[in-house]
PDB file of N, CA and C in Angstrom:
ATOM      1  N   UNK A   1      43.651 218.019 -22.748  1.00  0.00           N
ATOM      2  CA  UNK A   1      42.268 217.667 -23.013  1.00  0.00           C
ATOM      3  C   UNK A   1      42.194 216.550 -24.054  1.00  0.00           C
ATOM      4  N   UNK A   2      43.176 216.570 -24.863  1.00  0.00           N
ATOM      5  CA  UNK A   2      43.392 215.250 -25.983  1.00  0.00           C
ATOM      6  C   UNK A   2      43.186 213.652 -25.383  1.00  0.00           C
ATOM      7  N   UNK A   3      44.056 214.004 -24.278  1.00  0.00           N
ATOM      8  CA  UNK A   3      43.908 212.255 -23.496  1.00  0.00           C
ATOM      9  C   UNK A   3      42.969 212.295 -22.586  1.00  0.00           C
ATOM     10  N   UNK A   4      42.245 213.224 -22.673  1.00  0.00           N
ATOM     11  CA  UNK A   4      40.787 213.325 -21.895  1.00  0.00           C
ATOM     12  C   UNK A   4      40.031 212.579 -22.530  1.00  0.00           C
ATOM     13  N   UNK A   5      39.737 213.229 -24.092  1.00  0.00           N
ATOM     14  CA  UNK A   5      38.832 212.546 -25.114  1.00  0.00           C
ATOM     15  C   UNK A   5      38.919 211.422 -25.526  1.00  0.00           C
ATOM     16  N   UNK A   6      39.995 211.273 -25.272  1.00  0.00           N
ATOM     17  CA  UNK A   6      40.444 209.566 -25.790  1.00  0.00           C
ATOM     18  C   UNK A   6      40.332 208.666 -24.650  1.00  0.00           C
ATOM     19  N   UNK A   7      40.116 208.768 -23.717  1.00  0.00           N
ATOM     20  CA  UNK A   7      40.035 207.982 -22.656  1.00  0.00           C
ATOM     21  C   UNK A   7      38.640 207.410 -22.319  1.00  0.00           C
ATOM     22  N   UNK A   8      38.685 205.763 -22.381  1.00  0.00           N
ATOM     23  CA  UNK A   8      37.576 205.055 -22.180  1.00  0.00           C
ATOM     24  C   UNK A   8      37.564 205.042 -20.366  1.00  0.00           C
ATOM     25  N   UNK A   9      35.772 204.538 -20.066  1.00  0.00           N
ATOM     26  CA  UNK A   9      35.810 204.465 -18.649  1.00  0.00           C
ATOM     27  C   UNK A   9      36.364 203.431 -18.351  1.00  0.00           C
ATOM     28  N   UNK A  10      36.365 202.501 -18.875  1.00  0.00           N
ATOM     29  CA  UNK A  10      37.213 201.230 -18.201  1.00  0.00           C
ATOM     30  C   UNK A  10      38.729 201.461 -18.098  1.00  0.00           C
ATOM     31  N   UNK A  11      39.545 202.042 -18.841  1.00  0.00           N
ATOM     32  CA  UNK A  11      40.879 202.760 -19.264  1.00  0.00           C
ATOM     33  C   UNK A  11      41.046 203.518 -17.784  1.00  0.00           C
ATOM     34  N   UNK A  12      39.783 204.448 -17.874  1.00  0.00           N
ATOM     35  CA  UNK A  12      40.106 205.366 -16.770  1.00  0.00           C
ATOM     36  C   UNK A  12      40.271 204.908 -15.088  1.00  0.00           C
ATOM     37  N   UNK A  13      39.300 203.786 -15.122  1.00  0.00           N
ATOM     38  CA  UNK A  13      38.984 203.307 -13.988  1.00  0.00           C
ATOM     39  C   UNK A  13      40.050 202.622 -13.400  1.00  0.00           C
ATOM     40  N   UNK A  14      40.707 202.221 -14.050  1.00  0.00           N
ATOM     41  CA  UNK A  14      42.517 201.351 -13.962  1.00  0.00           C
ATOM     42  C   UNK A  14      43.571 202.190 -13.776  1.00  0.00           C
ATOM     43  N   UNK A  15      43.369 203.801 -13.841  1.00  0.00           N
ATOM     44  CA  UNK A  15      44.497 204.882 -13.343  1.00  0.00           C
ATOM     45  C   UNK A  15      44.391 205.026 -12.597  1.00  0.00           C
ATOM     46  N   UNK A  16      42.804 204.851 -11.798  1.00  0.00           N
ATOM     47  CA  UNK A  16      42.822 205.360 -10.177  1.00  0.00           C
ATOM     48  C   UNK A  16      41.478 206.717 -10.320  1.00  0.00           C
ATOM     49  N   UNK A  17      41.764 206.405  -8.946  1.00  0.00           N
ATOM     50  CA  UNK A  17      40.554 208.077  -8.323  1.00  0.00           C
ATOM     51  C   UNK A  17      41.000 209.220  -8.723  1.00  0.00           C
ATOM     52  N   UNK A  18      42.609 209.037  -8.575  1.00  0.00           N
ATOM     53  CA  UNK A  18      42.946 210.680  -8.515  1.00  0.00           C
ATOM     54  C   UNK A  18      42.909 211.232 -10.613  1.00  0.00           C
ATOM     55  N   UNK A  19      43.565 210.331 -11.193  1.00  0.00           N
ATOM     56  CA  UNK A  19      43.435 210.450 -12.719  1.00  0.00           C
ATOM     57  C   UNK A  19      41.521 210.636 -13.143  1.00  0.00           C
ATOM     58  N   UNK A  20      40.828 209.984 -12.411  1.00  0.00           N
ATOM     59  CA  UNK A  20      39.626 209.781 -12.801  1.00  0.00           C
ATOM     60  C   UNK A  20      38.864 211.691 -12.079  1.00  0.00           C
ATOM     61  N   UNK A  21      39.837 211.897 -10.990  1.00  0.00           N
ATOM     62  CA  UNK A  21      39.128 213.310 -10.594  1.00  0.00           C
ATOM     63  C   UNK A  21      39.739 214.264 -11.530  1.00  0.00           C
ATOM     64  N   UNK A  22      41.131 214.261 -12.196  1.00  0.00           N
ATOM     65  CA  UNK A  22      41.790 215.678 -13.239  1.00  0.00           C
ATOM     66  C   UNK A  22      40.616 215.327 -13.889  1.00  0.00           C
ATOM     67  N   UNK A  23      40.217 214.138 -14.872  1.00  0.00           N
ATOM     68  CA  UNK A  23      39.631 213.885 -16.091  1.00  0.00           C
ATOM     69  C   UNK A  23      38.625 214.834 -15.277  1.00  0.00           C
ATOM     70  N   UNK A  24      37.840 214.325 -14.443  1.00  0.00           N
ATOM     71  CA  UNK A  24      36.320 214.934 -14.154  1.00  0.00           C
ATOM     72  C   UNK A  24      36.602 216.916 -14.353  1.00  0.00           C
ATOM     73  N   UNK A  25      37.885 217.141 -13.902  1.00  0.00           N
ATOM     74  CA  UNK A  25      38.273 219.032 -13.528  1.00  0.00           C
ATOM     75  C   UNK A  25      38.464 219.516 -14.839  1.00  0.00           C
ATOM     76  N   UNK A  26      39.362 219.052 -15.943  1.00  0.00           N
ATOM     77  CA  UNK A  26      39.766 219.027 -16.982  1.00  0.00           C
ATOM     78  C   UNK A  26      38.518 219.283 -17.736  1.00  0.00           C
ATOM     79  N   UNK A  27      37.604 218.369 -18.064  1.00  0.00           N
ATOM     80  CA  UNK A  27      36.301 218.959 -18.477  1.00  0.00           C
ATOM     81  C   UNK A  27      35.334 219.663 -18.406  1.00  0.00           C
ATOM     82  N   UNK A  28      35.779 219.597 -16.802  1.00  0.00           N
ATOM     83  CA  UNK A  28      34.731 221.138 -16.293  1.00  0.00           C
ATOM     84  C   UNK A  28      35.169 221.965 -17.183  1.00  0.00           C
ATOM     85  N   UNK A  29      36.497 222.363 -16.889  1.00  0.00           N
ATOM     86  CA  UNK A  29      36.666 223.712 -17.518  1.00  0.00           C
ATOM     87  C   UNK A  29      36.989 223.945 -19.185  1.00  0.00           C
ATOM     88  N   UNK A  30      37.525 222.791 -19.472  1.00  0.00           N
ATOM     89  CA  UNK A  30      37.640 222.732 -20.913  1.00  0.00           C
ATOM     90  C   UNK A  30      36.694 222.117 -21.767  1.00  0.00           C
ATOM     91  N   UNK A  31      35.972 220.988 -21.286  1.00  0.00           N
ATOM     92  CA  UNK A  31      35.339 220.443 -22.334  1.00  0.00           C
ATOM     93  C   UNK A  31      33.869 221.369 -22.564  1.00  0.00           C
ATOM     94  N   UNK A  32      33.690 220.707 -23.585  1.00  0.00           N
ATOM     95  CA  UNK A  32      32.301 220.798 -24.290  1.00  0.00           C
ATOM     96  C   UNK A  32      31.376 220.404 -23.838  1.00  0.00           C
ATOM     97  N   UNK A  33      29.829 221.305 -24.015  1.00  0.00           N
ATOM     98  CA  UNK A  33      28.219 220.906 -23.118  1.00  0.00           C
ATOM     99  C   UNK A  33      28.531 219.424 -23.633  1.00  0.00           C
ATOM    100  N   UNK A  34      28.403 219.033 -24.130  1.00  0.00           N
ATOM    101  CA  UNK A  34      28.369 217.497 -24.778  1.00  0.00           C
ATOM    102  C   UNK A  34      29.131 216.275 -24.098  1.00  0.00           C
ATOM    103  N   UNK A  35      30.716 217.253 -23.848  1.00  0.00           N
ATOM    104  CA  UNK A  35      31.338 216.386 -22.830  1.00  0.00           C
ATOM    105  C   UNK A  35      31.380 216.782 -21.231  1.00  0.00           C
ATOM    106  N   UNK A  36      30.701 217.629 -21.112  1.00  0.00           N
ATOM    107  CA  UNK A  36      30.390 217.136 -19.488  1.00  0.00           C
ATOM    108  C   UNK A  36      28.778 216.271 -19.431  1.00  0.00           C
ATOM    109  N   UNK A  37      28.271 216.441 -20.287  1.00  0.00           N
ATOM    110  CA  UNK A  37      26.755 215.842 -20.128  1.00  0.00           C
ATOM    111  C   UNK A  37      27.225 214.035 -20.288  1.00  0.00           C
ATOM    112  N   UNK A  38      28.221 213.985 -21.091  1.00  0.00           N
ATOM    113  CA  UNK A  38      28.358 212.457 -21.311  1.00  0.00           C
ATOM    114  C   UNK A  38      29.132 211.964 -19.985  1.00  0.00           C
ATOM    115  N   UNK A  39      30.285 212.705 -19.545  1.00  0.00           N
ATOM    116  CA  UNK A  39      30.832 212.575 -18.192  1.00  0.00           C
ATOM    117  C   UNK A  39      30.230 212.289 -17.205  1.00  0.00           C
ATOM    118  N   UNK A  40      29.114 213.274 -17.217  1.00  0.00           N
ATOM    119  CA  UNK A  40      28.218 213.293 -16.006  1.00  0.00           C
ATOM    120  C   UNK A  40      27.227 212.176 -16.040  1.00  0.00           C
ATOM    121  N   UNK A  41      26.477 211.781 -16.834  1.00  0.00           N
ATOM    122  CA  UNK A  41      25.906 210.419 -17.061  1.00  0.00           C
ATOM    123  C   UNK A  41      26.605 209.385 -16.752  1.00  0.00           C
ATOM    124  N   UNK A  42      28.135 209.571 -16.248  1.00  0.00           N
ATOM    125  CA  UNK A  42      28.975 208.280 -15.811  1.00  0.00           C
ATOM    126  C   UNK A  42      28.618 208.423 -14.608  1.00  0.00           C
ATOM    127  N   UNK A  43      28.574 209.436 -13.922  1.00  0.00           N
ATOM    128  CA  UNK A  43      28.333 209.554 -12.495  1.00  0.00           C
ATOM    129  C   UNK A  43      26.784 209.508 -11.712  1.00  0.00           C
ATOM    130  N   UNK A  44      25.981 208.522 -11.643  1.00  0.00           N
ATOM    131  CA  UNK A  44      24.710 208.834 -11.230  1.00  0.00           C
ATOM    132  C   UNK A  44      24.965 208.796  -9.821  1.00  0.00           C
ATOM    133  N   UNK A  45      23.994 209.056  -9.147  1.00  0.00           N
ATOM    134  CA  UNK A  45      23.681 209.125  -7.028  1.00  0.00           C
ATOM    135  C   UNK A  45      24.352 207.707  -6.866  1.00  0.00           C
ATOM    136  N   UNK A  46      23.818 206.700  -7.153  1.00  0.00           N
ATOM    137  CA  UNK A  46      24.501 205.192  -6.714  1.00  0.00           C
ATOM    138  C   UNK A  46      26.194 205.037  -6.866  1.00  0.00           C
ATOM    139  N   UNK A  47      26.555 205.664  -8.329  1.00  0.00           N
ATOM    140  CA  UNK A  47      27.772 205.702  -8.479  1.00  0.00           C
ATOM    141  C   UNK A  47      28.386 206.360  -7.674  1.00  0.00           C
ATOM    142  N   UNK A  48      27.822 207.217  -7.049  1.00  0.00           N
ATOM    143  CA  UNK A  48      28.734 208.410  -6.505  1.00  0.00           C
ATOM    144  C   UNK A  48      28.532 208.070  -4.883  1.00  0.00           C
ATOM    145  N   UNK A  49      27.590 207.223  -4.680  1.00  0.00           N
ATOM    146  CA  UNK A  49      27.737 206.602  -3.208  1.00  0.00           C
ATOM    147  C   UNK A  49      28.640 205.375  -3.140  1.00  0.00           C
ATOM    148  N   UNK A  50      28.591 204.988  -3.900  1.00  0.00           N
ATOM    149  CA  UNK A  50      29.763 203.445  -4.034  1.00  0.00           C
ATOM    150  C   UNK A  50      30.718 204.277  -4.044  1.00  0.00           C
ATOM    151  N   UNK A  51      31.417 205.172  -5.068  1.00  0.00           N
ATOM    152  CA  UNK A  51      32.974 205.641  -4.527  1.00  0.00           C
ATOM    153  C   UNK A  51      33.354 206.393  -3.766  1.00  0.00           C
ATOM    154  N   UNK A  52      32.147 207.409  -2.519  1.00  0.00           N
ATOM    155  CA  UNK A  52      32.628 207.736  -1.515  1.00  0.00           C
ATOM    156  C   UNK A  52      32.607 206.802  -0.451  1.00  0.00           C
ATOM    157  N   UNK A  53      31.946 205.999  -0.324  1.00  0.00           N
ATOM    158  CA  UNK A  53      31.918 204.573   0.552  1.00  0.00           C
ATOM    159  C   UNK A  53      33.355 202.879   0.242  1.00  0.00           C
ATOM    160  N   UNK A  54      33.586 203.370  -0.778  1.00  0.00           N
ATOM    161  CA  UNK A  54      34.897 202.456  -1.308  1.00  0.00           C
ATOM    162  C   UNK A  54      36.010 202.817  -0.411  1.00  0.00           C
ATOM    163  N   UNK A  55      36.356 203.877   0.313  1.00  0.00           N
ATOM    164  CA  UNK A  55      37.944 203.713   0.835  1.00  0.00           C
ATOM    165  C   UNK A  55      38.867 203.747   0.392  1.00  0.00           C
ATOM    166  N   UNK A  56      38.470 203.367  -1.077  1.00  0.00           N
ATOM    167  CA  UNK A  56      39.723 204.035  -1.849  1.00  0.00           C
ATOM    168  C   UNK A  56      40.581 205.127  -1.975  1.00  0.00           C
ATOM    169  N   UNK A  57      42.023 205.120  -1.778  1.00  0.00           N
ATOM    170  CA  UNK A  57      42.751 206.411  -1.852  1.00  0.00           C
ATOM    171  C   UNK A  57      42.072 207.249  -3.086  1.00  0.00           C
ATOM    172  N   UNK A  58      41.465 208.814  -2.535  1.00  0.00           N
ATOM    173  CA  UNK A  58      40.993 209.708  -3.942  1.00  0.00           C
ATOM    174  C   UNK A  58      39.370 209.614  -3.838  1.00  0.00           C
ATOM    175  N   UNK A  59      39.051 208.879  -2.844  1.00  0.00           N
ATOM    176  CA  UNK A  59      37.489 208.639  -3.260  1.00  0.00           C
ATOM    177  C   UNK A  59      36.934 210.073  -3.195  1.00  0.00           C
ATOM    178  N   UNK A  60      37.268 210.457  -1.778  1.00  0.00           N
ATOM    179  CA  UNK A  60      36.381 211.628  -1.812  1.00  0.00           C
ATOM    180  C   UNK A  60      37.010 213.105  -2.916  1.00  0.00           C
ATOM    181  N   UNK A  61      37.721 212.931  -2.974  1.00  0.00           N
ATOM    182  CA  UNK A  61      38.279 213.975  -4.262  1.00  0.00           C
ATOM    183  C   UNK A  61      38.022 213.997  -5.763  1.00  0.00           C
ATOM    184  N   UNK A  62      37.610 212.380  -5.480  1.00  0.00           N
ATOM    185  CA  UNK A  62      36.871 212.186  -6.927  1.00  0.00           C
ATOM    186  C   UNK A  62      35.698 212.727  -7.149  1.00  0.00           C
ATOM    187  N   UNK A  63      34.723 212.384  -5.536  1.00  0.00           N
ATOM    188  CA  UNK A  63      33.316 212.573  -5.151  1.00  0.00           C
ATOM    189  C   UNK A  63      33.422 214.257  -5.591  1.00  0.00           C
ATOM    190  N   UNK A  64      34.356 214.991  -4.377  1.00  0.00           N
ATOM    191  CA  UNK A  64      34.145 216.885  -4.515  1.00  0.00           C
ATOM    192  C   UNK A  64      34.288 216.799  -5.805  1.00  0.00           C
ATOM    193  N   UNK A  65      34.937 216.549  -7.229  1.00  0.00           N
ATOM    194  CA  UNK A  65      35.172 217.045  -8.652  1.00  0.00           C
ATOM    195  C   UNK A  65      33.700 215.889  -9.476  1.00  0.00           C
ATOM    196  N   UNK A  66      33.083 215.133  -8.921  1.00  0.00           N
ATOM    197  CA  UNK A  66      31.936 215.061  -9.795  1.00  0.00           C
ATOM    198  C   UNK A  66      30.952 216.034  -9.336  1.00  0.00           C
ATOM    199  N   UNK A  67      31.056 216.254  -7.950  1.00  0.00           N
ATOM    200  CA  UNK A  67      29.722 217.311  -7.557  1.00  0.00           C
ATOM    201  C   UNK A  67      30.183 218.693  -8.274  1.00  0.00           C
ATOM    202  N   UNK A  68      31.158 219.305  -8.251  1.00  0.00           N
ATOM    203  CA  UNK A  68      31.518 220.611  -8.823  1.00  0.00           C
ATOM    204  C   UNK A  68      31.273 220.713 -10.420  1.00  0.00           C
ATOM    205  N   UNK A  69      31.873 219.346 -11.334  1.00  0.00           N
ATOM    206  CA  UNK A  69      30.975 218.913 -12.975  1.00  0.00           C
ATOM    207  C   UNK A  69      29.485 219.057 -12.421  1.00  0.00           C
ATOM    208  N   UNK A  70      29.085 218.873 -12.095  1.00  0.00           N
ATOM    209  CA  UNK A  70      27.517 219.228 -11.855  1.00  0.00           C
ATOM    210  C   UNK A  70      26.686 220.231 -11.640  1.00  0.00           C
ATOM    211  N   UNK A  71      27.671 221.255 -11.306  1.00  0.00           N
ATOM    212  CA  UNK A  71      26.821 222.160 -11.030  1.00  0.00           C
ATOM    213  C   UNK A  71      26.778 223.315 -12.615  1.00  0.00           C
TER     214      UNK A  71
END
């Protein structure tokens, strides 16, 4: 959870989908109301239609672990 907290979005965005989906799981379960509320403010509806529509290897695994932070 240490290199969770320390990790900027631009940082994150350069590891990939699949690093960017632990970060998203990792906080579900460990972080703080504070850090999923700030997490989740990374992810709005537009964001989250651009990276299931990207093709990117991980998109949709990224997509299932922001919808599951959400609930």
């Amino acid at each position: 959870m240490t290199f969770a907290r320390s990790l900027n979005k631009e940082r994150a965005e350069e590891l990939g989908m699949f690093v960017l989906a632990e970060l998203c799981e990792r906080v579900r379960i460990e972080g703080s109301a504070s850090e999923r509320k700030a997490l989740i403010a990374q992810f709005d509806k537009k964001e989250v239609d651009r990276i299931a529509e990207s093709g990117e290897k991980g998109a949709a695994v990224l997509v299932e672990k922001v919808k599951l932070l959400k609930v």
